[in-house]
C-alpha atoms as a PDB file:
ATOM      1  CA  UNK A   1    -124.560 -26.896   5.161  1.00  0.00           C
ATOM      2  CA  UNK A   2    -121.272 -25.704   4.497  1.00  0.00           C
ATOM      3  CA  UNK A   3    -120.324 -25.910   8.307  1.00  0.00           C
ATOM      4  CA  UNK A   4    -121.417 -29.767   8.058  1.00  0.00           C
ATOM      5  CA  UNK A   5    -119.400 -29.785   5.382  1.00  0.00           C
ATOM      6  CA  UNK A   6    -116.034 -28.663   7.413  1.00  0.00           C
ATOM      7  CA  UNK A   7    -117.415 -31.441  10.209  1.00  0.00           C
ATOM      8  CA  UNK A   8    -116.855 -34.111   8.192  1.00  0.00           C
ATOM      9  CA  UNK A   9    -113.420 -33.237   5.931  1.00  0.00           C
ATOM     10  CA  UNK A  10    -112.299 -33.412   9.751  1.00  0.00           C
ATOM     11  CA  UNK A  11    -113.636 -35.814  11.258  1.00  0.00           C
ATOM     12  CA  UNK A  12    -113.945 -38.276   8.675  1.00  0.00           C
ATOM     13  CA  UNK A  13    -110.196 -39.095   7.913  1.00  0.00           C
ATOM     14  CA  UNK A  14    -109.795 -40.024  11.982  1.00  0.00           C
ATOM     15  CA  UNK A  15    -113.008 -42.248  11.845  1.00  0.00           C
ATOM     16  CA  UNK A  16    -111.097 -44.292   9.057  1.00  0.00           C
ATOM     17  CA  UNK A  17    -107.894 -44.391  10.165  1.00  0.00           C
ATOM     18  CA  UNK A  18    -109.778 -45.789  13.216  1.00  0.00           C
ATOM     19  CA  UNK A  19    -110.526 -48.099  11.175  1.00  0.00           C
ATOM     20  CA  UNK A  20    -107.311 -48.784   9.249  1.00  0.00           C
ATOM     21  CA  UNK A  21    -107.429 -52.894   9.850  1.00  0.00           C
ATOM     22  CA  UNK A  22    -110.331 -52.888   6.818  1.00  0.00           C
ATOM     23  CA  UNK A  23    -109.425 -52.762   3.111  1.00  0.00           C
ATOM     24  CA  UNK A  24    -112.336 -50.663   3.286  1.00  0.00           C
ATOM     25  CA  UNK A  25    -111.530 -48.133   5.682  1.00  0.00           C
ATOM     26  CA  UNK A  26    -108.057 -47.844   3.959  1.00  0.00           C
ATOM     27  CA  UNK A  27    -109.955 -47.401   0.466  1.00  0.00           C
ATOM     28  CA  UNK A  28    -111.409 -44.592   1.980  1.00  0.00           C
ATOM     29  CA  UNK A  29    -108.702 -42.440   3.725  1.00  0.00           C
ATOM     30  CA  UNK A  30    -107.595 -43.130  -0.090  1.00  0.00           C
ATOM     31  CA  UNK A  31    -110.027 -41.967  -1.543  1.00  0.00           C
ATOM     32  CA  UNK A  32    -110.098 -38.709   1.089  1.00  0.00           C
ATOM     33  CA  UNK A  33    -106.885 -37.559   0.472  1.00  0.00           C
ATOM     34  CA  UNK A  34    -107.436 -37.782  -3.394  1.00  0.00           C
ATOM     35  CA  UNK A  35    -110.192 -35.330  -2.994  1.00  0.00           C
ATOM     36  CA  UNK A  36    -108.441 -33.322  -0.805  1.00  0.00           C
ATOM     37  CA  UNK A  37    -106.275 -32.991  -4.035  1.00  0.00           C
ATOM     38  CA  UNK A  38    -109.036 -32.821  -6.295  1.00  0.00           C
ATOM     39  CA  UNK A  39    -110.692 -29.752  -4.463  1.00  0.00           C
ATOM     40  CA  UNK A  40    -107.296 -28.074  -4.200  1.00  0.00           C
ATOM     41  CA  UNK A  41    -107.103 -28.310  -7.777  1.00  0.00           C
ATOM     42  CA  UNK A  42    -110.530 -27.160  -7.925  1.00  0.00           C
ATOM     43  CA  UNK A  43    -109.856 -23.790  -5.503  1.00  0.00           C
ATOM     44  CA  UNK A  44    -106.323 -23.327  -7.465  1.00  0.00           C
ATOM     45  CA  UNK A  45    -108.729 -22.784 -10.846  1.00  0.00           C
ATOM     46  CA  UNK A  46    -111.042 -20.783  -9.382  1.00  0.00           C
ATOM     47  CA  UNK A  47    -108.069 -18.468  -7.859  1.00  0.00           C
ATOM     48  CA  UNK A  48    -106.977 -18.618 -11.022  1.00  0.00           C
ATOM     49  CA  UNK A  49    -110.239 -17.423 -12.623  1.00  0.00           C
ATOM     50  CA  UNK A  50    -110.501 -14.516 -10.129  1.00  0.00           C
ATOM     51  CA  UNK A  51    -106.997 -13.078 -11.041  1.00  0.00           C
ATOM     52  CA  UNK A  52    -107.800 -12.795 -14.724  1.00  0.00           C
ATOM     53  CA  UNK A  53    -111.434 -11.527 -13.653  1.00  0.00           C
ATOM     54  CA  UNK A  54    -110.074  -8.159 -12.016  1.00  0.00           C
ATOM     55  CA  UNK A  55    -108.005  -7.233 -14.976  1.00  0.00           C
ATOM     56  CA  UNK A  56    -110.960  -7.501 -16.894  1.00  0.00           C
ATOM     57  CA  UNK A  57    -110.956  -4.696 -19.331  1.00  0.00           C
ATOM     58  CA  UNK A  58    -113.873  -4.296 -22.387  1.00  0.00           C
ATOM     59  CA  UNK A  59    -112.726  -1.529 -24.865  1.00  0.00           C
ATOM     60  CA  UNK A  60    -115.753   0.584 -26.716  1.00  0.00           C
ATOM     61  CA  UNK A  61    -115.358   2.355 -29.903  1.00  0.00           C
ATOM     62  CA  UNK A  62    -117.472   5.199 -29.862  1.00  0.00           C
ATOM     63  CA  UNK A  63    -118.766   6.919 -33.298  1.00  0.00           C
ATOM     64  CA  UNK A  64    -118.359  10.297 -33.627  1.00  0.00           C
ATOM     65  CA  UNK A  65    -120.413  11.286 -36.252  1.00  0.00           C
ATOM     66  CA  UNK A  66    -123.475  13.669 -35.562  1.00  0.00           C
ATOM     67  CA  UNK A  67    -126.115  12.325 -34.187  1.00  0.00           C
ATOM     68  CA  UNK A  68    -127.612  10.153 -30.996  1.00  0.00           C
ATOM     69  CA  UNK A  69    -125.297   6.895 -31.042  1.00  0.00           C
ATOM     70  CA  UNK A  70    -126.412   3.963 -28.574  1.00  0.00           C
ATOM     71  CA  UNK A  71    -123.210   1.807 -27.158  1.00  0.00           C
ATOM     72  CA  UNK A  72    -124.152  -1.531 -26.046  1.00  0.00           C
ATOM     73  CA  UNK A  73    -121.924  -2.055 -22.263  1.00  0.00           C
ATOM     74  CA  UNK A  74    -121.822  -5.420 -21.124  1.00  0.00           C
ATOM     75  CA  UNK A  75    -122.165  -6.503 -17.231  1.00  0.00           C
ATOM     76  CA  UNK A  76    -118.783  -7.785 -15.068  1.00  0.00           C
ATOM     77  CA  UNK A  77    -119.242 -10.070 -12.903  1.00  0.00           C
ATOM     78  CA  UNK A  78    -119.283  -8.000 -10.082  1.00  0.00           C
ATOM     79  CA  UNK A  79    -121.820  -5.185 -11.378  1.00  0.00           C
ATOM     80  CA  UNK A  80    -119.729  -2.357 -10.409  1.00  0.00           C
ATOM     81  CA  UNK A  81    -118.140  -0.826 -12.885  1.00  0.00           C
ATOM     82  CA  UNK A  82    -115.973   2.596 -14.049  1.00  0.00           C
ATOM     83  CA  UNK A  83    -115.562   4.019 -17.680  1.00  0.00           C
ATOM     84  CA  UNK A  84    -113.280   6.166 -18.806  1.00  0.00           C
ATOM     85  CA  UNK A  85    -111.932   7.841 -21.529  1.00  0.00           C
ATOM     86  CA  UNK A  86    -109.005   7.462 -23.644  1.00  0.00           C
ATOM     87  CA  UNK A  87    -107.190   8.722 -26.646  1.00  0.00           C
ATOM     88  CA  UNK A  88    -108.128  11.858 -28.586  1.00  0.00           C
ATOM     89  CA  UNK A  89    -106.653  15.172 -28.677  1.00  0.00           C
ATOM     90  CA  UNK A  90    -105.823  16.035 -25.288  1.00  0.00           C
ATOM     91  CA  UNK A  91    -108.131  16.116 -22.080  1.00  0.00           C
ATOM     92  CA  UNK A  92    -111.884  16.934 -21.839  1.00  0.00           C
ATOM     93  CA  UNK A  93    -113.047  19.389 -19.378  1.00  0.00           C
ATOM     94  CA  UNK A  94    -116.368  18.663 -17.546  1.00  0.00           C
ATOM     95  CA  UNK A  95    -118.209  21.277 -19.647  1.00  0.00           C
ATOM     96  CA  UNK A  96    -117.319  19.327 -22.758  1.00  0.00           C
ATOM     97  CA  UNK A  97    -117.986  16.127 -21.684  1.00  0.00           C
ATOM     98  CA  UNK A  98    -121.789  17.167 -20.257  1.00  0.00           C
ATOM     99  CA  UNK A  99    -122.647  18.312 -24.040  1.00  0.00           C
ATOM    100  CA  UNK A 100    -122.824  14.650 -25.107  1.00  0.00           C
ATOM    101  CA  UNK A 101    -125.471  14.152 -22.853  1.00  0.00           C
ATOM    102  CA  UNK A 102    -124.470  10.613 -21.554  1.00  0.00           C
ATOM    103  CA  UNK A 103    -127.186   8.365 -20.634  1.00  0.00           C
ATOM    104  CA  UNK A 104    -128.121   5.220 -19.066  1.00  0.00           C
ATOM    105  CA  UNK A 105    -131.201   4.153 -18.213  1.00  0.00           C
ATOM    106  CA  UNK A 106    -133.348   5.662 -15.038  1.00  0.00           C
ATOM    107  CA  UNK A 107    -133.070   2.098 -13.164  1.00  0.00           C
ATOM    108  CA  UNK A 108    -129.435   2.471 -13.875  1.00  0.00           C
ATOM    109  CA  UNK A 109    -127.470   4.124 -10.751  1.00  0.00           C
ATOM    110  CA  UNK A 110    -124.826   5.870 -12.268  1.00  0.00           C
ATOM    111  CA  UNK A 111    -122.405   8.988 -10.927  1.00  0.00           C
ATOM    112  CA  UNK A 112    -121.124  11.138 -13.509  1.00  0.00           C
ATOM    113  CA  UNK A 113    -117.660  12.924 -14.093  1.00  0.00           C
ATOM    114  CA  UNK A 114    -116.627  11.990 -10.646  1.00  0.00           C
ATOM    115  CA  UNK A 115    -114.809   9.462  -9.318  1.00  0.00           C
ATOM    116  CA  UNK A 116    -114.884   7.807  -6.082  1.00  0.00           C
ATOM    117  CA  UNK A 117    -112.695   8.542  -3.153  1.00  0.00           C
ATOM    118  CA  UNK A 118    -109.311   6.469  -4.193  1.00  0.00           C
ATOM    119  CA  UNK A 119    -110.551   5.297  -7.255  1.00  0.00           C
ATOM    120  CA  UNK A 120    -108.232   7.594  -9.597  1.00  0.00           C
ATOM    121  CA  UNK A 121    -107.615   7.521 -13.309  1.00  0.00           C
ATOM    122  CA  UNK A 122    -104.344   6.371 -14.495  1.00  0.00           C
ATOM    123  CA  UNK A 123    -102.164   8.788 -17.228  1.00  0.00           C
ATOM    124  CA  UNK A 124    -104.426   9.725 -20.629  1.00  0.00           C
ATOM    125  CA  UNK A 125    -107.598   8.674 -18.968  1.00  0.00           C
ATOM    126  CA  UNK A 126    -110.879  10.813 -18.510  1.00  0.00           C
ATOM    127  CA  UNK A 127    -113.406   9.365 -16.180  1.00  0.00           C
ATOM    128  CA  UNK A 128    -116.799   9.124 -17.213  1.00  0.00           C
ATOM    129  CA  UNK A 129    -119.061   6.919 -14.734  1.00  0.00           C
ATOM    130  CA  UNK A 130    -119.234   4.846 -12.208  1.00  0.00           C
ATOM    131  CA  UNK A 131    -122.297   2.612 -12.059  1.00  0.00           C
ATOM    132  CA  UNK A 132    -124.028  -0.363 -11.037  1.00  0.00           C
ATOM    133  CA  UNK A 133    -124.793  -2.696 -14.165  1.00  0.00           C
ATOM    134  CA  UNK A 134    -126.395  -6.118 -13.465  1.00  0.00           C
ATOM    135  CA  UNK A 135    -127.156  -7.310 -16.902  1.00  0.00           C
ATOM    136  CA  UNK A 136    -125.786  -5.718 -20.421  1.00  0.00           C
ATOM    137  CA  UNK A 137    -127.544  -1.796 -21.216  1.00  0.00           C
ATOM    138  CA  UNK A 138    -127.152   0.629 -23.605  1.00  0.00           C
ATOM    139  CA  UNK A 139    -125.085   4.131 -23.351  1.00  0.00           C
ATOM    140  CA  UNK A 140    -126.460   6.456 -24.868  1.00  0.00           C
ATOM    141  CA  UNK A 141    -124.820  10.035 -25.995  1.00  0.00           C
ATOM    142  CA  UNK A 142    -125.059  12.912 -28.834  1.00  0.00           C
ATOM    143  CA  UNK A 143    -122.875  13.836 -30.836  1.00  0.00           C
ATOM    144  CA  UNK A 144    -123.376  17.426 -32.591  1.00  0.00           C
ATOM    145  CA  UNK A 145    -120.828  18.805 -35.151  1.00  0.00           C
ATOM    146  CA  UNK A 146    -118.760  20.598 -32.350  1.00  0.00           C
ATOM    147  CA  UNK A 147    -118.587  17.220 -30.608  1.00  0.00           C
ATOM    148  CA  UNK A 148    -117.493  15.194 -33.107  1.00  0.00           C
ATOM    149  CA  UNK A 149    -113.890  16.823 -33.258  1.00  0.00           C
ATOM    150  CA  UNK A 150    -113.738  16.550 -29.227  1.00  0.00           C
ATOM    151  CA  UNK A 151    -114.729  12.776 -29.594  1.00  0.00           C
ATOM    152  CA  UNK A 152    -112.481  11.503 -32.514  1.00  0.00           C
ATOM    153  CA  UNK A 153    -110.089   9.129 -31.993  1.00  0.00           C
ATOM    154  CA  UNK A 154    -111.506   8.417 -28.759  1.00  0.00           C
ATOM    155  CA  UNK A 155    -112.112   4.659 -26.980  1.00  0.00           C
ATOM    156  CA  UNK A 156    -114.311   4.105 -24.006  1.00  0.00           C
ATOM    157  CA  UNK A 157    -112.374   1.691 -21.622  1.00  0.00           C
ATOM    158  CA  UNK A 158    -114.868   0.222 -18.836  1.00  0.00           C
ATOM    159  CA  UNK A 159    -113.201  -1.826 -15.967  1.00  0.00           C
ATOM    160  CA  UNK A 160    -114.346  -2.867 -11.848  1.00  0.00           C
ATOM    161  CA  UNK A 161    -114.332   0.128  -9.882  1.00  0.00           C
ATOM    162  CA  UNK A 162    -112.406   0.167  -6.726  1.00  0.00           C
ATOM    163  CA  UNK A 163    -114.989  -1.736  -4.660  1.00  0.00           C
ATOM    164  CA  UNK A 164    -115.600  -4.210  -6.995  1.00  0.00           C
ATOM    165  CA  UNK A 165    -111.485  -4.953  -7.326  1.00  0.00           C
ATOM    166  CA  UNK A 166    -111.902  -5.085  -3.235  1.00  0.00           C
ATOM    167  CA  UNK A 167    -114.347  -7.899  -3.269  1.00  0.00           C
ATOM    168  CA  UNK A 168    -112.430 -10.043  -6.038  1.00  0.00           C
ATOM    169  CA  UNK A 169    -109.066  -9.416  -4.344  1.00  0.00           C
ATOM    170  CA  UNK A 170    -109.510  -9.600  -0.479  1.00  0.00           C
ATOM    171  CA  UNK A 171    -112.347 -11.570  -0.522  1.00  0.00           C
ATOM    172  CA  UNK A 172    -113.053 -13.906  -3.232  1.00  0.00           C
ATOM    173  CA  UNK A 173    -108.894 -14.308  -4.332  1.00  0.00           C
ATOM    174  CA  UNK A 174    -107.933 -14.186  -0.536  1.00  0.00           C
ATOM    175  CA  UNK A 175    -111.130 -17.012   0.573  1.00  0.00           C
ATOM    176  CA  UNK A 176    -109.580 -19.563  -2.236  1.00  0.00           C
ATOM    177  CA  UNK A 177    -106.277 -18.870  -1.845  1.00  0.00           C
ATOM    178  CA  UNK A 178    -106.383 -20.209   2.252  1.00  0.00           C
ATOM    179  CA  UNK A 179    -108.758 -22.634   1.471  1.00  0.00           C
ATOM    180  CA  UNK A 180    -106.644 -24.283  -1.155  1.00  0.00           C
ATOM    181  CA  UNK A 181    -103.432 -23.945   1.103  1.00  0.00           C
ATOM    182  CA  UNK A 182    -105.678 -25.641   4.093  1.00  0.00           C
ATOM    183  CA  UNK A 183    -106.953 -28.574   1.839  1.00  0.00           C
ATOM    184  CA  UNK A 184    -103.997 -29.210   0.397  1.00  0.00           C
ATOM    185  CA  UNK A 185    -101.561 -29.419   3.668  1.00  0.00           C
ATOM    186  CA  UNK A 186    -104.847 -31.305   5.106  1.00  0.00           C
ATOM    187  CA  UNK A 187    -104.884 -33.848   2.178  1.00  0.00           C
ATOM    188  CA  UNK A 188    -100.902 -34.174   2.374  1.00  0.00           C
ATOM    189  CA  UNK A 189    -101.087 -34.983   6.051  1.00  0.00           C
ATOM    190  CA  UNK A 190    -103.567 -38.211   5.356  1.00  0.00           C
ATOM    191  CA  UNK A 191    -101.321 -39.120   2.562  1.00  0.00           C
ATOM    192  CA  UNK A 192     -98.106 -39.570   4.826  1.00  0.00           C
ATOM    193  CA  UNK A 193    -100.143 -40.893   7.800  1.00  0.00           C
ATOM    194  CA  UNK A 194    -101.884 -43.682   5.665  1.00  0.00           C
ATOM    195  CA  UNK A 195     -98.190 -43.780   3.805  1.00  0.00           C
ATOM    196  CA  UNK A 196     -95.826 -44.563   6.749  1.00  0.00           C
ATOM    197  CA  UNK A 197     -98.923 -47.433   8.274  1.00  0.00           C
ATOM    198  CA  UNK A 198     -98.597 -49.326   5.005  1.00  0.00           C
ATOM    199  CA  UNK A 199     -95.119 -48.982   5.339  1.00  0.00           C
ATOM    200  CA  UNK A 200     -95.248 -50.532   9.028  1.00  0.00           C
ATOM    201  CA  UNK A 201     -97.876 -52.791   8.048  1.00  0.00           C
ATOM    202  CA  UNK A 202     -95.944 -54.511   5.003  1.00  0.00           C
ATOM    203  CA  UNK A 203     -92.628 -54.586   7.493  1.00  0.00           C
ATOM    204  CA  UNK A 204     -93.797 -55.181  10.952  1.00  0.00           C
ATOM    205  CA  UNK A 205     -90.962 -54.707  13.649  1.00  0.00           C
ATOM    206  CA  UNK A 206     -89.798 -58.277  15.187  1.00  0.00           C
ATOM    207  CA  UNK A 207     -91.450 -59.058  18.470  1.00  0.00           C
ATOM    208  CA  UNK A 208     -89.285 -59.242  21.533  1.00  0.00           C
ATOM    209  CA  UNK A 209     -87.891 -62.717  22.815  1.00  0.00           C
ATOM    210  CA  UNK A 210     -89.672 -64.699  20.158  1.00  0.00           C
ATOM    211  CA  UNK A 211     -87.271 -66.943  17.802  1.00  0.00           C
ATOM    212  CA  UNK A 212     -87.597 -66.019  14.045  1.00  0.00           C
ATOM    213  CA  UNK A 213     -89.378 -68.688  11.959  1.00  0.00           C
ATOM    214  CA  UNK A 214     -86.814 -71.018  10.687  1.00  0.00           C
ATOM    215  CA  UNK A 215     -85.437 -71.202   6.870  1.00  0.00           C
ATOM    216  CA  UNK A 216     -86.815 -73.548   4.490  1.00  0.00           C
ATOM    217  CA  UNK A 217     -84.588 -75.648   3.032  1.00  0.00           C
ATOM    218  CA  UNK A 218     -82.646 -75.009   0.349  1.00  0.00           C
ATOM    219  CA  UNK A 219     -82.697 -71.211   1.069  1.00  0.00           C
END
């Protein structure tokens, strides 16, 4: 479908500027190049949307008092996600942050306390998880009275991962960005083709060896 699609946006503007003699055909290479504009509008939103959509960032407050605490963590858009940890008094070491006995659910795929090749954590952070979350799920951790001092003051920041970022940025952001580039110089070109024949059709060069009409009188 979307091929067929392609077909026509170029074929179709050649078929009515075939066509050019009819106030219809002319209507129509209008009406093309407007939604030429239209859908680079349309691609220039969506690039738009993308952009904001990988610096997507939900923050978590996490009690610390004693006891199991449940953390609802809401799905991106791509599913692939990374928390970490930040604020608090200093850096966790792996042994410390096992003892809250983090949990998702078993359908859940989730890596612990290691992050992916090239996917580091920036200054202050302490990486939790990665995992794959298609709809919102709860977090679950303990916190016992030793824990509670390690997790004061502490925020749970969850963001795409490093694939995730990949698909958004040279895929999705990089698709709409050259499609909106080709529409738009596509749509221009129509414009100043159907433009300059309006131009030559409401000022028609004089034909060769033939008199021009005489004045009217009084002019």
């Amino acid at each position: 479908m979307g091929w067929l699609i392609i077909l026509a946006v170029l074929i179709v503007p050649f078929l009515l500027n075939a066509c050019s003699r009819h106030p219809a055909a002319r209507l129509g290479l209008l009406m093309f190049w407007l939604a030429c504009a239209g859908g680079l509008g349309y691609l220039l939103l969506q690039a738009a949307k993308i952009r904001s959509d990988l610096e997507t960032m939900h923050i978590y407050l996490l009690p610390n008092t004693v006891g199991v605490h449940h953390v609802e963590i809401a799905a991106l858009s791509q599913g692939s996600i990374k928390a970490v940890l930040k604020g608090g008094a200093g850096p966790l070491s792996r042994p410390q942050l096992e003892r809250f006995r983090w949990a998702f659910p078993e359908r859940i795929r989730t890596t612990w306390f290691e992050p992916r090749q090239y996917d580091e954590t920036g200054p202050g952070e302490i990486f939790l998880f990665h995992a794959l979350l298609g709809d919102p799920d709860f977090l679950e951790y303990q916190v016992d009275e030793a824990g509670a001092e390690l997790l004061s003051g502490r925020t749970l920041v969850v963001t795409h991962d490093l694939s995730a970022k990949h698909m958004l940025r040279d895929h999705a952001l990089l698709s709409a960005e050259i499609a909106a580039w080709i529409l738009g110089l596509w749509g221009g070109l129509w414009m100043i083709v159907q433009a300059v024949q309006e131009w030559r059709r409401r000022h028609p060069a004089p034909v060769a060896g033939k008199d021009p009409p005489p004045l009217m009188p009084g002019a």
